[in-house]
C-alpha atoms as a PDB file:
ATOM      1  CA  UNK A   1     -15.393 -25.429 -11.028  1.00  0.00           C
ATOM      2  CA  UNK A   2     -17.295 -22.405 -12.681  1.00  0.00           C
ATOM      3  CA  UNK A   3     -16.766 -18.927 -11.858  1.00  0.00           C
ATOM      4  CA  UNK A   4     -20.050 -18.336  -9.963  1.00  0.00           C
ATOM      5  CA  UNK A   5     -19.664 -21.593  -8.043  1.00  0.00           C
ATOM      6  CA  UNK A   6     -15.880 -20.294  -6.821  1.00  0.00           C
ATOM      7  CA  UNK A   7     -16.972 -16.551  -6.153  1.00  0.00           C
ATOM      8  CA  UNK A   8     -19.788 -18.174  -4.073  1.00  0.00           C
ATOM      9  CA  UNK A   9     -17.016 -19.911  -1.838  1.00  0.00           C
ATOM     10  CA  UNK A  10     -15.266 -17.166  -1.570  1.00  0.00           C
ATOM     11  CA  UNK A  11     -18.012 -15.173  -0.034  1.00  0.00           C
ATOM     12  CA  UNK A  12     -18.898 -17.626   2.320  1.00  0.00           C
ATOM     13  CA  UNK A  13     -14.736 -18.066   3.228  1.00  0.00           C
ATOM     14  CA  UNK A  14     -14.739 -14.336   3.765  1.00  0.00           C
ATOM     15  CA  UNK A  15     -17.538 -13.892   5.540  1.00  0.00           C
ATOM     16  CA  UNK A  16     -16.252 -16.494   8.299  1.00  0.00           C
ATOM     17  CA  UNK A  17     -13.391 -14.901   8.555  1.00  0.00           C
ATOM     18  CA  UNK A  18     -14.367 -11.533   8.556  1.00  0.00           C
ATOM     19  CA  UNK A  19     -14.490 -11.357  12.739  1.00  0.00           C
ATOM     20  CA  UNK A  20     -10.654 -12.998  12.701  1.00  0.00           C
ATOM     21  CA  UNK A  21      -9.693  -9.500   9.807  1.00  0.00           C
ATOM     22  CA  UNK A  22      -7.929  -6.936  10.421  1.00  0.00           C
ATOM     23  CA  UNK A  23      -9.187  -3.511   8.174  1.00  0.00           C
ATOM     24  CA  UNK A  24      -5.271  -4.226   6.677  1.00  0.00           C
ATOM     25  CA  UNK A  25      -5.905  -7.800   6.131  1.00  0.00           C
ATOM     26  CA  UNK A  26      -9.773  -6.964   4.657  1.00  0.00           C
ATOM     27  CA  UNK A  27      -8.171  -4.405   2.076  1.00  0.00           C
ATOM     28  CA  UNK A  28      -5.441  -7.107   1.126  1.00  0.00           C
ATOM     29  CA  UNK A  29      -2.430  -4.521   2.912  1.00  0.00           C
ATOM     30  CA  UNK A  30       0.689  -4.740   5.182  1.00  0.00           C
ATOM     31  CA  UNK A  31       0.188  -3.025   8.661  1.00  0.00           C
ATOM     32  CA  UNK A  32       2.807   0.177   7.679  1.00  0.00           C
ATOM     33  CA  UNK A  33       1.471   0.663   3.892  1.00  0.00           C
ATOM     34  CA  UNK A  34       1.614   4.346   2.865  1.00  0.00           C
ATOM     35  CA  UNK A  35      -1.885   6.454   3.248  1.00  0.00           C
ATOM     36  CA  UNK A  36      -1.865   7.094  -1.017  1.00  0.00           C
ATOM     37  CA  UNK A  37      -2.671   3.691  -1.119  1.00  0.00           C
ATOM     38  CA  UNK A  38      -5.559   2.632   1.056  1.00  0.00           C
ATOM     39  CA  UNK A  39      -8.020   4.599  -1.409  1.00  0.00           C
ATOM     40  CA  UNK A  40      -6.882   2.195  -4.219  1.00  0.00           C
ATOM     41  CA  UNK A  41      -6.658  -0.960  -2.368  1.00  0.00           C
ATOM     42  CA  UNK A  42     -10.706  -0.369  -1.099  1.00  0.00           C
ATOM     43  CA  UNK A  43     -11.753   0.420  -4.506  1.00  0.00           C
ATOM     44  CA  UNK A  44     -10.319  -2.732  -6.312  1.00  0.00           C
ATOM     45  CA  UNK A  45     -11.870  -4.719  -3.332  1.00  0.00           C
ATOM     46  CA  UNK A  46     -14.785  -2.765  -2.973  1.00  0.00           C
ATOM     47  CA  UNK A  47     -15.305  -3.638  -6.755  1.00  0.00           C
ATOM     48  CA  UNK A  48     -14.369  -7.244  -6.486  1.00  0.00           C
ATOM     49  CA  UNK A  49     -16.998  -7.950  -3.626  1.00  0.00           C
ATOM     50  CA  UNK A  50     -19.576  -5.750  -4.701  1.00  0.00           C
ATOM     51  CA  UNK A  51     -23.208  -6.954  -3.317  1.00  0.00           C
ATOM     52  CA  UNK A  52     -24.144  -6.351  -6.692  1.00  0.00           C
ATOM     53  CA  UNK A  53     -21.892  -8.594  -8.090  1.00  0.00           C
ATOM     54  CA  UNK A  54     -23.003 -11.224  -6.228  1.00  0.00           C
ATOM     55  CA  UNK A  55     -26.770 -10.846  -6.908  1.00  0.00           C
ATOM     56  CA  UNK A  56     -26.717 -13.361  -9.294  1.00  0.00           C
ATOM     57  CA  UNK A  57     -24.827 -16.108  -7.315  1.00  0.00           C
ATOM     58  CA  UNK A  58     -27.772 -17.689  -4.991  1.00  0.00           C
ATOM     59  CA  UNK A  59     -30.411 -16.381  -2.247  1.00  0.00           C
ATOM     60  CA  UNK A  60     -30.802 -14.041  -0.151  1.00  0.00           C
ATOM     61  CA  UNK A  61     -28.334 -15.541   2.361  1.00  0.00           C
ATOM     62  CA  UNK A  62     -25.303 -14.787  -0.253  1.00  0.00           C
ATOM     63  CA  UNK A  63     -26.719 -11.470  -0.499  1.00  0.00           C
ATOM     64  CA  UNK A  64     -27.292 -10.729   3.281  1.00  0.00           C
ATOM     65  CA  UNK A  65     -23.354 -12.343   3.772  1.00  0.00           C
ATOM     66  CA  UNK A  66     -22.163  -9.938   0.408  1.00  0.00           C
ATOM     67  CA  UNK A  67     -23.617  -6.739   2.153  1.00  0.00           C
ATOM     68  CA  UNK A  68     -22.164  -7.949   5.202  1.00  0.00           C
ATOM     69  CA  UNK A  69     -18.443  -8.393   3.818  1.00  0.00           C
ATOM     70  CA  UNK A  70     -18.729  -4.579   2.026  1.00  0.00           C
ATOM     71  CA  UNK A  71     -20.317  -2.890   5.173  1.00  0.00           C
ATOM     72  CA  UNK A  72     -16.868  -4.328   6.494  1.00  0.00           C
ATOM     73  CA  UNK A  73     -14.813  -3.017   3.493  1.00  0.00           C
ATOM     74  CA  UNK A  74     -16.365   0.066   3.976  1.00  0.00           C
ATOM     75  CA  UNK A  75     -16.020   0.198   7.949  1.00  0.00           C
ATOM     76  CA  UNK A  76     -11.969  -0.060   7.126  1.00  0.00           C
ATOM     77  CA  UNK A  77     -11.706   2.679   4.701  1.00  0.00           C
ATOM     78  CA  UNK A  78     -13.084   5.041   6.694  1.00  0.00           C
ATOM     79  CA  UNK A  79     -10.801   4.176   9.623  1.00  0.00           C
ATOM     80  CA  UNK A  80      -7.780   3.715   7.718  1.00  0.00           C
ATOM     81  CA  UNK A  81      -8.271   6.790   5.260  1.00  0.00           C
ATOM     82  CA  UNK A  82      -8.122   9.229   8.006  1.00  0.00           C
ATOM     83  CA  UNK A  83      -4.620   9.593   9.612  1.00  0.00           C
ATOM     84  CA  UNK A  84      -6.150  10.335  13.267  1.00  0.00           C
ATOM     85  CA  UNK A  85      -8.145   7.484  12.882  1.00  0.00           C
ATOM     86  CA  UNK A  86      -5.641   4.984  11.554  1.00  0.00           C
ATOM     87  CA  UNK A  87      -3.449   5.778  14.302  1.00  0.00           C
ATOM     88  CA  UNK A  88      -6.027   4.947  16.957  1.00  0.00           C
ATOM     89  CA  UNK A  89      -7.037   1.766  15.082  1.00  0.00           C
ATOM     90  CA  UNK A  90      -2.994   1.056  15.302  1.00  0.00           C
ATOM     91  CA  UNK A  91      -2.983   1.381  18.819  1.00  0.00           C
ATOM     92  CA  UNK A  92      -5.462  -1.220  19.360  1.00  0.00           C
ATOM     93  CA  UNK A  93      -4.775  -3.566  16.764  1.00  0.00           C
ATOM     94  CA  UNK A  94      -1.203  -3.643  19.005  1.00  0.00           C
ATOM     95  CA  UNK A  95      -3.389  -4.262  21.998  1.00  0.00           C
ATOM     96  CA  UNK A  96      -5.229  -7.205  20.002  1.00  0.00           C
ATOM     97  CA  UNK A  97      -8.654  -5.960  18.919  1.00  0.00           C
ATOM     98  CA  UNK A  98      -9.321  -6.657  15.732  1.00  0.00           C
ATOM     99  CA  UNK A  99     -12.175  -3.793  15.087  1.00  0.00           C
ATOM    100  CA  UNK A 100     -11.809  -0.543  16.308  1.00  0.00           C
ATOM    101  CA  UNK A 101     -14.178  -0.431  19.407  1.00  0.00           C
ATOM    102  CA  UNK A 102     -16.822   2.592  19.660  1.00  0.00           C
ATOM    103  CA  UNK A 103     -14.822   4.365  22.736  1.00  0.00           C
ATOM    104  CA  UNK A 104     -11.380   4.677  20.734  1.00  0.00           C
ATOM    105  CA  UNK A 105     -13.661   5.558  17.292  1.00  0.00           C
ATOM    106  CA  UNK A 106     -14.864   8.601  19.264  1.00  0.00           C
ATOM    107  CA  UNK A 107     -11.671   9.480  20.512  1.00  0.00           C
ATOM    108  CA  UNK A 108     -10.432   9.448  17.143  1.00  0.00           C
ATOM    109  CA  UNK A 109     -13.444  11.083  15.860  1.00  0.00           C
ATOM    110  CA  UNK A 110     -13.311  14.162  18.102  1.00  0.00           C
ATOM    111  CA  UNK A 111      -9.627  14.026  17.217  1.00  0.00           C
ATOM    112  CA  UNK A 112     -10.579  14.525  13.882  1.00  0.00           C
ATOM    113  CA  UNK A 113     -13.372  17.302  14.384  1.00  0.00           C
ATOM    114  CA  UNK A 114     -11.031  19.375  16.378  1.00  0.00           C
ATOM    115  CA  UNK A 115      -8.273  18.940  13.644  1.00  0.00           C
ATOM    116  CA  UNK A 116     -10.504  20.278  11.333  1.00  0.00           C
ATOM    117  CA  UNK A 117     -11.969  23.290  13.621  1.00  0.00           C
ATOM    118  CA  UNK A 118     -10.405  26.169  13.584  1.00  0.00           C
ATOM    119  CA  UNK A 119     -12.408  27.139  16.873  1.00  0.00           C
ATOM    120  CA  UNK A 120     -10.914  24.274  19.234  1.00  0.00           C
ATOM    121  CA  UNK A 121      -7.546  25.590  18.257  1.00  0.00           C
ATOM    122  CA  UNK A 122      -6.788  27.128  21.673  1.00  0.00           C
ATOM    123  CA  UNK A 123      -5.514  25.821  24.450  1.00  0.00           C
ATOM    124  CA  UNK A 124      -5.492  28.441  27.256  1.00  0.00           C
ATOM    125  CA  UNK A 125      -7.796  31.356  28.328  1.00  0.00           C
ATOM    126  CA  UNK A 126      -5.915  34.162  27.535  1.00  0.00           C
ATOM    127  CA  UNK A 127      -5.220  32.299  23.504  1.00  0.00           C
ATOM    128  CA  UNK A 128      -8.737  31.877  23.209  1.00  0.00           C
ATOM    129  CA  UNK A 129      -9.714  35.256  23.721  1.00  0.00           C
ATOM    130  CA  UNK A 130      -7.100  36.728  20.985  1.00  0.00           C
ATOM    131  CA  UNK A 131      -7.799  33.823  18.849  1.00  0.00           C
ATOM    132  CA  UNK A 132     -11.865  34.318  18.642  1.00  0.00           C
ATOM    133  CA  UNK A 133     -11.038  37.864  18.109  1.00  0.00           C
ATOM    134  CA  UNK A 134      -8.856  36.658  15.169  1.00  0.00           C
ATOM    135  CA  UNK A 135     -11.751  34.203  13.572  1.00  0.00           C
ATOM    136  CA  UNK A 136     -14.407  37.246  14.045  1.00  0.00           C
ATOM    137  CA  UNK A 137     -11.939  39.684  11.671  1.00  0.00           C
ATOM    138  CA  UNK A 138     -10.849  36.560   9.295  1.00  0.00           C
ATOM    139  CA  UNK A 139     -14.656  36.642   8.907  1.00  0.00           C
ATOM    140  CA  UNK A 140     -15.199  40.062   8.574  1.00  0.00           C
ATOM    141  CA  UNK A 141     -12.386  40.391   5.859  1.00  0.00           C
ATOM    142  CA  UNK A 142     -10.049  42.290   7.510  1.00  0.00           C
ATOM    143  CA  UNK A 143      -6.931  40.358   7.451  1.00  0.00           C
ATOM    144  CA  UNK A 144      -4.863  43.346   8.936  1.00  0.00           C
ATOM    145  CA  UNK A 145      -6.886  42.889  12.392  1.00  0.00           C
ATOM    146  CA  UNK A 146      -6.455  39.022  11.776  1.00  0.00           C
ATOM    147  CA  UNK A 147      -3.215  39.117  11.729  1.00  0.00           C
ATOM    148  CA  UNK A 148      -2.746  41.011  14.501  1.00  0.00           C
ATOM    149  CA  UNK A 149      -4.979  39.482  17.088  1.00  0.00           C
ATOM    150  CA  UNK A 150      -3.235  35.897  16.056  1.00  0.00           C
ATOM    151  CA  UNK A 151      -0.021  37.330  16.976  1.00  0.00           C
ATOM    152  CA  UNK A 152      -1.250  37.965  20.559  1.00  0.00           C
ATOM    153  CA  UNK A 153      -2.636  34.558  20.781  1.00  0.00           C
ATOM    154  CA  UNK A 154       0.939  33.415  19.955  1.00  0.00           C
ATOM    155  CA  UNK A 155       2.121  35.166  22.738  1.00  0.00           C
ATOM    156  CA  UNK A 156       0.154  32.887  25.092  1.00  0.00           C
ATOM    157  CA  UNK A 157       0.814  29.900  23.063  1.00  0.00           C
ATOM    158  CA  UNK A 158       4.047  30.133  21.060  1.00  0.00           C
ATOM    159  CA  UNK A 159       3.988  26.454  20.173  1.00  0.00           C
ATOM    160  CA  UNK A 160       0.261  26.509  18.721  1.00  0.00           C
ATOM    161  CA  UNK A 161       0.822  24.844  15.043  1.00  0.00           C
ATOM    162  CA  UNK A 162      -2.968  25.934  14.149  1.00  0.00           C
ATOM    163  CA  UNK A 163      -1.681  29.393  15.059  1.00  0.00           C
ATOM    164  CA  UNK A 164       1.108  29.706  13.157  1.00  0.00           C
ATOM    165  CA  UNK A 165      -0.467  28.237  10.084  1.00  0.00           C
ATOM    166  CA  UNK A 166      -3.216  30.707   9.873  1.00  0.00           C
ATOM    167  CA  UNK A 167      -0.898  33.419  10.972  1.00  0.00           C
ATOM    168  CA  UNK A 168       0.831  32.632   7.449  1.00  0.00           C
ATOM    169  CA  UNK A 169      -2.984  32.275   6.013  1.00  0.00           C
ATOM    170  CA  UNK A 170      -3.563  35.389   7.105  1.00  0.00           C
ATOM    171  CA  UNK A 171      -0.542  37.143   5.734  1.00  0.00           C
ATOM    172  CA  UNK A 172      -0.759  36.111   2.239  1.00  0.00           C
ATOM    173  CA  UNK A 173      -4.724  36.878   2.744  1.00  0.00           C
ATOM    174  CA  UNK A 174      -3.523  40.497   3.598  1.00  0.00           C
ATOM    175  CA  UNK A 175      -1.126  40.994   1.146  1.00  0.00           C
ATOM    176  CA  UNK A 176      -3.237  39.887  -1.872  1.00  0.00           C
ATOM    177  CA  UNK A 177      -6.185  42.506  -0.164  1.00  0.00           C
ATOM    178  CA  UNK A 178      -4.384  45.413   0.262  1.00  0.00           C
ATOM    179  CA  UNK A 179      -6.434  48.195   1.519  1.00  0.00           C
ATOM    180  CA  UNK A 180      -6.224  51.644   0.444  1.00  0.00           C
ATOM    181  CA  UNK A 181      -5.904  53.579   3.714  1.00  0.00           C
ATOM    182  CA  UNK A 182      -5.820  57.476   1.592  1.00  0.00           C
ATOM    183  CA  UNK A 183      -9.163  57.229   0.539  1.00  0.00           C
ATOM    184  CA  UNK A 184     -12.674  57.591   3.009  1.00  0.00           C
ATOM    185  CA  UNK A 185     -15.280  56.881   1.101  1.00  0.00           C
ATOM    186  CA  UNK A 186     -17.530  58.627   3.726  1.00  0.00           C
ATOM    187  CA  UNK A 187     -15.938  61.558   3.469  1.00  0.00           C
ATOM    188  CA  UNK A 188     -18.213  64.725   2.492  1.00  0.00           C
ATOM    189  CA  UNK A 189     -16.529  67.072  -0.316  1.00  0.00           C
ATOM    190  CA  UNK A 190     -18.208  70.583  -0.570  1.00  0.00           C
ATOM    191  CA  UNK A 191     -17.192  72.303  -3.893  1.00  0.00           C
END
């Protein structure tokens, strides 16, 4: 059998099977496989099954099933690559889905998006106050007052990881800005 003939079976194999994959299965990994190695596992399959390397192989049906296969390939990376994600998709590949349906990718998306901003940090009233106060002087540049208004956000939420990190953000900020507090430059001098 020639090459093109047995990559042509292949697609057509995958392609049925594709609604019976899991993202694991599609990028040829075990369910618990460290995160460093998703990235490299989609790129050798993402190279294998190419559309483009499949151009040559027949019509447009092979095409239309190749772009199908790496929208798939694709689809799993992005799940899998981000932790909040993958542990969604976990929870309902235990409950037997096979895809990741929209409701738990949204979850896991605003997961993600409040992971990643600083604002939705908070959880109570009186945090949120001290800790907007905090992101107005970490934007301002002045780390002192950063500092500060984080450690009364602490006192309302002592367990707040977000906190604490940019507590230790702001800190370092602080002491590689250190502000000369002898000198006003507004300060009139009459000779």
């Amino acid at each position: 059998m020639n090459r093109r003939m047995k990559q042509a079976i292949e697609l057509e194999t995958l392609h049925e099977l594709l609604p019976d994959l899991s993202y694991y299965q599609l990028l040829g990994l075990e369910l618990g496989v460290e995160q460093s190695s998703i990235e490299q596992a989609f790129r050798a399959e993402a190279r294998r099954l190419h559309p483009d390397r499949s151009a040559m192989l027949g019509g447009p049906e092979i095409k239309s099933k190749a772009n199908a296969i790496y929208r798939s390939l694709n689809e799993a990376y992005r799940t899998l690559r981000d932790p909040d994600a993958r542990a969604a998709y976990d929870e309902e590949l235990a409950s037997g889905g096979r895809r990741m349906s929209a409701e738990a990718r949204k979850e896991a998306e605003a997961a993600a998006a409040a992971a990643n901003n600083p604002e939705l940090a908070a959880k109570t009233e009186k945090g949120m106050k001290y800790w907007k106060l905090a992101l107005q002087c970490w934007e301002a540049k002045d780390y002192k007052g950063t500092v500060m208004q984080i450690q009364f956000a602490l006192m309302y939420e002592k367990d707040n990881d977000t906190f604490k990190e940019w507590l230790e953000k702001a800190k370092k900020a602080k002491d590689d800005n250190p502000v000369d507090d002898g000198h006003n430059p507004y300060k009139l001098r009459i000779v």
